[in-house]
PDB file of N, CA and C in Angstrom:
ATOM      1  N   UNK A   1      64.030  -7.597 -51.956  1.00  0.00           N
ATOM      2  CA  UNK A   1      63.604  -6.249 -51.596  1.00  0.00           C
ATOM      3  C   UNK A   1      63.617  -6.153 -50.077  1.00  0.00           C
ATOM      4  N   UNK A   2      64.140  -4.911 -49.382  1.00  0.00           N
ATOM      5  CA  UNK A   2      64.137  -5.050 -48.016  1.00  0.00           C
ATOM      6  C   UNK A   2      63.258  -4.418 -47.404  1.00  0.00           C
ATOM      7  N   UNK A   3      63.325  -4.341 -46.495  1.00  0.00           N
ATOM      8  CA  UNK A   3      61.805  -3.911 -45.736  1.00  0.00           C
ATOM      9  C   UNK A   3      61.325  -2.204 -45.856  1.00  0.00           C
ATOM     10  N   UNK A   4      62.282  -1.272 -46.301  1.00  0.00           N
ATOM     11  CA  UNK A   4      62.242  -0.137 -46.318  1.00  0.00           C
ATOM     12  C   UNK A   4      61.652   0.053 -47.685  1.00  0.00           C
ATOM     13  N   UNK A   5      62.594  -0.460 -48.967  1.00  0.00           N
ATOM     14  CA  UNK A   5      61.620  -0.605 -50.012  1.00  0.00           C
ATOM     15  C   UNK A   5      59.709  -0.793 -50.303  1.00  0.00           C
ATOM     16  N   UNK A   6      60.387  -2.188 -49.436  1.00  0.00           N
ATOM     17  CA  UNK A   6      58.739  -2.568 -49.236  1.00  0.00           C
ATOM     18  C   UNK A   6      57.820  -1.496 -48.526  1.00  0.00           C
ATOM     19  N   UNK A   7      58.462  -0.797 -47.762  1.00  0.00           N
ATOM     20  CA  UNK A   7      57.182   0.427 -47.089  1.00  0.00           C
ATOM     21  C   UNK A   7      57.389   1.124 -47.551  1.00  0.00           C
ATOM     22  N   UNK A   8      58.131   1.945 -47.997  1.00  0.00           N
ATOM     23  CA  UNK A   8      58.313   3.273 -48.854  1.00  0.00           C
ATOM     24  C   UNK A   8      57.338   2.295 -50.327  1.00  0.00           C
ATOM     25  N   UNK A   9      57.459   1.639 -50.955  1.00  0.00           N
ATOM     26  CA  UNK A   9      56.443   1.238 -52.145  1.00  0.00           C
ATOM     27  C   UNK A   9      54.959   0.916 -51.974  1.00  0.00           C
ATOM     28  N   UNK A  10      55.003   0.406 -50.386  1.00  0.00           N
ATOM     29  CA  UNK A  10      53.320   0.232 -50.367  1.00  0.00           C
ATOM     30  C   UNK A  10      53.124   1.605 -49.963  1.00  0.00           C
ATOM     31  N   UNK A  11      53.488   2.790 -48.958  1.00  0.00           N
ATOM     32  CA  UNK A  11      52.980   4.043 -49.092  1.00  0.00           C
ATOM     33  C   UNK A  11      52.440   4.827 -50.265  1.00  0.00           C
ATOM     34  N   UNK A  12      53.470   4.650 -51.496  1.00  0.00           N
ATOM     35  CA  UNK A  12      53.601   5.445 -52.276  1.00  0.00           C
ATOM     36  C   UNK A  12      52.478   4.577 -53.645  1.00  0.00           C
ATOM     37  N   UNK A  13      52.407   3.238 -53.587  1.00  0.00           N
ATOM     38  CA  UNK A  13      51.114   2.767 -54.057  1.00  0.00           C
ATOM     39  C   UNK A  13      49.465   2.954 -53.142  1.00  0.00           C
ATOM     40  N   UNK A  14      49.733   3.172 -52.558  1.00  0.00           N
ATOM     41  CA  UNK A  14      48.654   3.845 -51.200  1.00  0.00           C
ATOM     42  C   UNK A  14      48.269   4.941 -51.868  1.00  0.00           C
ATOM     43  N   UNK A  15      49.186   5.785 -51.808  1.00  0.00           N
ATOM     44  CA  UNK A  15      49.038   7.582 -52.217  1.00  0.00           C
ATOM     45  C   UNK A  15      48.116   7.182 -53.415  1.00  0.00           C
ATOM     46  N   UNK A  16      49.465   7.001 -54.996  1.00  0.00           N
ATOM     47  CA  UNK A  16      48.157   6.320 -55.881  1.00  0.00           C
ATOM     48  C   UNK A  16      47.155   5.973 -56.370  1.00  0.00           C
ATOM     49  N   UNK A  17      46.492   5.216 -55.136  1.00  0.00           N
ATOM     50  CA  UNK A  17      45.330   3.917 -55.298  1.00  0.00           C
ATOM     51  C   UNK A  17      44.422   5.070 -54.876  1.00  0.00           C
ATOM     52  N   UNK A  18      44.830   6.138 -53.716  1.00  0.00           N
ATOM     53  CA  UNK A  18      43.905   7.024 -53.216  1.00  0.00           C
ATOM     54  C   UNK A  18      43.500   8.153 -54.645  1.00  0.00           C
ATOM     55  N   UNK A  19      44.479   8.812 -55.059  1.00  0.00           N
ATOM     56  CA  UNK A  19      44.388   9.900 -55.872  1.00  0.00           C
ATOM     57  C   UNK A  19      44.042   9.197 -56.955  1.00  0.00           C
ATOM     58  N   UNK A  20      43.897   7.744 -57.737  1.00  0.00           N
ATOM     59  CA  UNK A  20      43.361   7.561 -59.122  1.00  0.00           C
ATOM     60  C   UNK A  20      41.951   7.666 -58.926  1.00  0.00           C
ATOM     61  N   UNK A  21      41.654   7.027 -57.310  1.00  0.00           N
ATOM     62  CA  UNK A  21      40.089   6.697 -57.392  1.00  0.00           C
ATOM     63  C   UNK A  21      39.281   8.166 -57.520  1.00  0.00           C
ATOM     64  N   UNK A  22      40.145   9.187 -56.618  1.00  0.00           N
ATOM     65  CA  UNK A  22      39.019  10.585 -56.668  1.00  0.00           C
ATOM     66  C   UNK A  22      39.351  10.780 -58.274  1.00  0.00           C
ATOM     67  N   UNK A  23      40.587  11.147 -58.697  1.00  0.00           N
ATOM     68  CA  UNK A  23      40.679  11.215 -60.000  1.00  0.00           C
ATOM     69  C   UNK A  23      39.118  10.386 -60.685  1.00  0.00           C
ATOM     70  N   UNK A  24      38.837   9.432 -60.651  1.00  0.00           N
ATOM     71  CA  UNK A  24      38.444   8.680 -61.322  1.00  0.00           C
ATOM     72  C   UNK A  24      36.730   9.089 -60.752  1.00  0.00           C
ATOM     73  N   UNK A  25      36.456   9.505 -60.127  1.00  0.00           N
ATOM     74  CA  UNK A  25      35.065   9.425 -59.566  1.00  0.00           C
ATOM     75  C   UNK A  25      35.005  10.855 -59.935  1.00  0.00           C
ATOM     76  N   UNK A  26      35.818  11.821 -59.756  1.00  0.00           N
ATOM     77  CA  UNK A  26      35.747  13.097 -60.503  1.00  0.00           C
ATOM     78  C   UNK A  26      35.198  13.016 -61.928  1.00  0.00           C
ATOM     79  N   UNK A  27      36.083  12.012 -62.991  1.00  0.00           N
ATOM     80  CA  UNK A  27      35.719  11.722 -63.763  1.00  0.00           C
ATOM     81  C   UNK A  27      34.214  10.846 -64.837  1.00  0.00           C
ATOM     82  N   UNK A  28      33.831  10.239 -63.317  1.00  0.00           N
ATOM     83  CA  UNK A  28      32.461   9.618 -63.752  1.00  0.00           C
ATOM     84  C   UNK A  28      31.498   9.749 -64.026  1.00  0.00           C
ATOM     85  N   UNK A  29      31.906  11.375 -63.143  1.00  0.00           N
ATOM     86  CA  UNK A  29      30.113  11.617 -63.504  1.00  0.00           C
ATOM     87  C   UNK A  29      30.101  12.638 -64.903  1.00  0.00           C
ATOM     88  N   UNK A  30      31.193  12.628 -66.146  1.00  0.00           N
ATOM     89  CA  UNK A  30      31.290  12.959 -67.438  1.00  0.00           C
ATOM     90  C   UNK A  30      30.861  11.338 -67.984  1.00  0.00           C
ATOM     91  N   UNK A  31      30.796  10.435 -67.730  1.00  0.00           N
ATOM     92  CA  UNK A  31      30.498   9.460 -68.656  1.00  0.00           C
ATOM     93  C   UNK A  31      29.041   8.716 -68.286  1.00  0.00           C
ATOM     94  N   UNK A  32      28.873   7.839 -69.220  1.00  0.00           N
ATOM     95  CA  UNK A  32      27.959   7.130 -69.320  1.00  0.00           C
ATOM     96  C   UNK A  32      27.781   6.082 -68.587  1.00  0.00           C
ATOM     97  N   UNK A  33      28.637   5.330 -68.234  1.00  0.00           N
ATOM     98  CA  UNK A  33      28.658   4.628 -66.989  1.00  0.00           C
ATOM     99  C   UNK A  33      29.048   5.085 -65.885  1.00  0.00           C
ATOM    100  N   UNK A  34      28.129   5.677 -65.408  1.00  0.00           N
ATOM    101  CA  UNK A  34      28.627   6.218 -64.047  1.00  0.00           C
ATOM    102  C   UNK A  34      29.141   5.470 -62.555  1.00  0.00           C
ATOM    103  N   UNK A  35      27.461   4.697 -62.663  1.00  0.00           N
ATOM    104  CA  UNK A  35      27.920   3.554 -61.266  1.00  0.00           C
ATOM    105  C   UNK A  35      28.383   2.357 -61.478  1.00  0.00           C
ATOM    106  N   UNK A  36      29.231   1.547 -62.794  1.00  0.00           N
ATOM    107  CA  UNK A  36      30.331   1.057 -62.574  1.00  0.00           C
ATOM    108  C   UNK A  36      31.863   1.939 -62.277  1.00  0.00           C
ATOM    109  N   UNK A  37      31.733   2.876 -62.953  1.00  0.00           N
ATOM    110  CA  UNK A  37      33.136   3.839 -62.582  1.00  0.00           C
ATOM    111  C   UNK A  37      33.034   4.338 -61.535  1.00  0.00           C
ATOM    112  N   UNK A  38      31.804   4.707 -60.972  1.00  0.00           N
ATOM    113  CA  UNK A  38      32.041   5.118 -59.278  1.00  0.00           C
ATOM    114  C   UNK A  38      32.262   3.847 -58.469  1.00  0.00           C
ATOM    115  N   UNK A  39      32.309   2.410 -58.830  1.00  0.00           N
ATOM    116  CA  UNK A  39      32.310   1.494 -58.008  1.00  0.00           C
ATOM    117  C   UNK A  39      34.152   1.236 -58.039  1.00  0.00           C
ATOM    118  N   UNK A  40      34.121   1.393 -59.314  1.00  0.00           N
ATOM    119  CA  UNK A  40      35.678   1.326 -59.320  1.00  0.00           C
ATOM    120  C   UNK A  40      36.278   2.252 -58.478  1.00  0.00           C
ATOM    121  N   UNK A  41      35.978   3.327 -58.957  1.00  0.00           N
ATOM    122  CA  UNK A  41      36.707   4.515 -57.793  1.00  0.00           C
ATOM    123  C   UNK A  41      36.343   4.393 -56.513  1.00  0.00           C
ATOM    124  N   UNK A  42      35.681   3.614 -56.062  1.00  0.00           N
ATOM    125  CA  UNK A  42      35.181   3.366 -54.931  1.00  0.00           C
ATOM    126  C   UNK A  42      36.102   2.325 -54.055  1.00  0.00           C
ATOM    127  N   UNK A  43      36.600   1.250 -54.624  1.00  0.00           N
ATOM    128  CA  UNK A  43      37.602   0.211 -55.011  1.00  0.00           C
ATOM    129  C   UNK A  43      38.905   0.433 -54.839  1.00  0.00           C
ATOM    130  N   UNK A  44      38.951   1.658 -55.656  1.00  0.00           N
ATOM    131  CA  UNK A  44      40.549   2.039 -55.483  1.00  0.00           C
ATOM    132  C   UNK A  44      40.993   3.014 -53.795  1.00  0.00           C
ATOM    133  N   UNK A  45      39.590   3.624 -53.748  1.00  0.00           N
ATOM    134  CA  UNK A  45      40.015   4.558 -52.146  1.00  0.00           C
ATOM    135  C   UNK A  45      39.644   3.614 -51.423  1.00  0.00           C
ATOM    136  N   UNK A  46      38.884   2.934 -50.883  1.00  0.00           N
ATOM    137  CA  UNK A  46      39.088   1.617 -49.903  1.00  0.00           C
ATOM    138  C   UNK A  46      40.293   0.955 -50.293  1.00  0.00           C
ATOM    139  N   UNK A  47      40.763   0.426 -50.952  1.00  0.00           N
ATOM    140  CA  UNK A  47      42.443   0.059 -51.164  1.00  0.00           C
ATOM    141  C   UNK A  47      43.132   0.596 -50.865  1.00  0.00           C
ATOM    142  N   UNK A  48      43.395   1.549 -51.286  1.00  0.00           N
ATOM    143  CA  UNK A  48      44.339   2.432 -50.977  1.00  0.00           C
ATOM    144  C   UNK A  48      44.434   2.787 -49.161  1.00  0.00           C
ATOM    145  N   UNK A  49      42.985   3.124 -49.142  1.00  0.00           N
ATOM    146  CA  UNK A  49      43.312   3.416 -47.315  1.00  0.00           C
ATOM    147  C   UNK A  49      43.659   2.055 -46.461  1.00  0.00           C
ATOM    148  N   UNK A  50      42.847   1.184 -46.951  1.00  0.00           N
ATOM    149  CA  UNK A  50      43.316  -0.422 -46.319  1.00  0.00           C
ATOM    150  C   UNK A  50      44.644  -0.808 -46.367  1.00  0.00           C
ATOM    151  N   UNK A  51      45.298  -0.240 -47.870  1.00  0.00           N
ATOM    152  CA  UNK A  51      46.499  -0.779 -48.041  1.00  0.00           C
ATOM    153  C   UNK A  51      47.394   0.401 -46.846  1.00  0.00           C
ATOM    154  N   UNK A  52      47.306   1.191 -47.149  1.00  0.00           N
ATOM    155  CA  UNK A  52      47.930   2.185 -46.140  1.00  0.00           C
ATOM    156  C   UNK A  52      47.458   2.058 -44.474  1.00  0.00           C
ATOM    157  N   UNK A  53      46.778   1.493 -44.166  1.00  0.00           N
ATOM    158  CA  UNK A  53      46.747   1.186 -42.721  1.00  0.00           C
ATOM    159  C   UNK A  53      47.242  -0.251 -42.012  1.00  0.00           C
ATOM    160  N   UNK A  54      46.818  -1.397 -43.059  1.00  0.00           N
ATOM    161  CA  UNK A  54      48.384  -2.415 -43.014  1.00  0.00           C
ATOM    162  C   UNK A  54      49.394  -2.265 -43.239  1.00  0.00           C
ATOM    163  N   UNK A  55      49.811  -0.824 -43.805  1.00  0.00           N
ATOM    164  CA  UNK A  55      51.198  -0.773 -43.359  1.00  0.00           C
ATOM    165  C   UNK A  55      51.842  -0.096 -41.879  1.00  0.00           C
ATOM    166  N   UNK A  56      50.547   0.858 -42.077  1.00  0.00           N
ATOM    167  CA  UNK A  56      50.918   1.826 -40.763  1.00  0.00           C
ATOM    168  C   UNK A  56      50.562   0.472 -39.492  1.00  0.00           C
ATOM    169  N   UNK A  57      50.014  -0.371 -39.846  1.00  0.00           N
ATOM    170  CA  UNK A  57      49.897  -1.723 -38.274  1.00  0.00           C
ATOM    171  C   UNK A  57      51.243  -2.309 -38.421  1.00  0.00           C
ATOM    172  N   UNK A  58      51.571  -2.728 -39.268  1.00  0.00           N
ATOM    173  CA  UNK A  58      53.186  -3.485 -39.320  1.00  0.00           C
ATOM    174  C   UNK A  58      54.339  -2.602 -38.989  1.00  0.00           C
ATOM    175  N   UNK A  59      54.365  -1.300 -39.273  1.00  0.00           N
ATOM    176  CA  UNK A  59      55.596  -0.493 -38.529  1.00  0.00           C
ATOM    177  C   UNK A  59      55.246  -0.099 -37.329  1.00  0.00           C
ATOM    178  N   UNK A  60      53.817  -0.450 -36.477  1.00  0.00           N
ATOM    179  CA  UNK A  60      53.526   0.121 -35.487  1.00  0.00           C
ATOM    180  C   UNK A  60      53.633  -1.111 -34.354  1.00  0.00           C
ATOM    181  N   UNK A  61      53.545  -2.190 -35.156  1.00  0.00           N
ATOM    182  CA  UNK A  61      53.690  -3.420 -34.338  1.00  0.00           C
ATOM    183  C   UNK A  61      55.833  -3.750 -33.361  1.00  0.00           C
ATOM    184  N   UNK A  62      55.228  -4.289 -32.388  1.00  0.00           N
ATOM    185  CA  UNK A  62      56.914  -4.350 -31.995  1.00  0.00           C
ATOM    186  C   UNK A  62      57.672  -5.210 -32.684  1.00  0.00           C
ATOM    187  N   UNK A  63      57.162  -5.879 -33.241  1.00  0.00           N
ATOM    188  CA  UNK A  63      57.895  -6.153 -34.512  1.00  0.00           C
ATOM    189  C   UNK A  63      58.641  -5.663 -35.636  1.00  0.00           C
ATOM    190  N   UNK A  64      57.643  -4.388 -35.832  1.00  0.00           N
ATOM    191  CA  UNK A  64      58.079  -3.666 -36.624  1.00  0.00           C
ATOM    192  C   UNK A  64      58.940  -2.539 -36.370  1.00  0.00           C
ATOM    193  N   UNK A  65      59.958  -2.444 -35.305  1.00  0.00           N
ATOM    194  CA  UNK A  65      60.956  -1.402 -35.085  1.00  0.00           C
ATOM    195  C   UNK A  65      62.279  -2.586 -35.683  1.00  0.00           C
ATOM    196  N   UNK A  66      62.281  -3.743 -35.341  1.00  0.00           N
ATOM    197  CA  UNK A  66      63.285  -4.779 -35.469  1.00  0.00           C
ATOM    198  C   UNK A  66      63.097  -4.948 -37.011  1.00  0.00           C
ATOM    199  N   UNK A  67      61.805  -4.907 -37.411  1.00  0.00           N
ATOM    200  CA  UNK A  67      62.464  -5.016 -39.200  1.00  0.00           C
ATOM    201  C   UNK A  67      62.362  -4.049 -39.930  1.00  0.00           C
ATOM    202  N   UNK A  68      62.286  -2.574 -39.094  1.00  0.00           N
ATOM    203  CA  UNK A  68      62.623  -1.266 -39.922  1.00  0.00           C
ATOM    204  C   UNK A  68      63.816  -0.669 -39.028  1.00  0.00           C
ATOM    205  N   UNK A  69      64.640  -1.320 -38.471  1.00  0.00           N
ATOM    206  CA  UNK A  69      65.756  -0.818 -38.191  1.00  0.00           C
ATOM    207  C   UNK A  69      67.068  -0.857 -38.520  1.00  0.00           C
ATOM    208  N   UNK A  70      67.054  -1.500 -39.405  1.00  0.00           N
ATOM    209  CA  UNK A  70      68.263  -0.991 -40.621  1.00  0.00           C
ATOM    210  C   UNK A  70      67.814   0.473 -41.359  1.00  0.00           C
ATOM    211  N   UNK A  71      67.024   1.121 -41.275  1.00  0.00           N
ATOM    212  CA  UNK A  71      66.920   1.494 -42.200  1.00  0.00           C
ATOM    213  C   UNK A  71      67.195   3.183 -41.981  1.00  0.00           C
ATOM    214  N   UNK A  72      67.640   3.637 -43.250  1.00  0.00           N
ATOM    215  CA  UNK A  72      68.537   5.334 -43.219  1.00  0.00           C
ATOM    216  C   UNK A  72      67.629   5.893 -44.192  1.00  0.00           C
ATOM    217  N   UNK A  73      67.310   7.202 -43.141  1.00  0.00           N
ATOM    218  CA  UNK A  73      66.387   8.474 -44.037  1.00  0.00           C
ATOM    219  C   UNK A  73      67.141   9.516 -44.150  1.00  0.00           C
TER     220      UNK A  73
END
């Protein structure tokens, strides 16, 4: 997998991880377990933003113009 893959897939698992957790905390407070499902959804938007800001550090690093420069949008 090349490096464009790899960031275009962790963005787009980012997006995801963000929208299941509100999804999911929207959803919690219909059930019976509330504060394990809000912990989960809690879980998934800290992931999601963590995962999405190690990516935004690796294309921001000078490193990261040399291994996103192959790449065509």
């Amino acid at each position: 997998m090349n490096s464009c893959n790899l960031m275009r897939h962790a963005v787009i698992t980012s997006a995801l991880m963000l929208l299941s957790g509100v999804l999911l905390l929207l959803g919690a407070e219909m059930t019976a377990l509330f504060v394990p499902t809000a912990q989960l959804a809690l879980l998934l938007v800290l992931g999601g933003a963590c995962l999405l800001a190690v990516t935004f550090v690796a294309a921001a690093l000078p490193a990261g113009s040399r291994w996103l420069s192959n790449c065509q949008h």
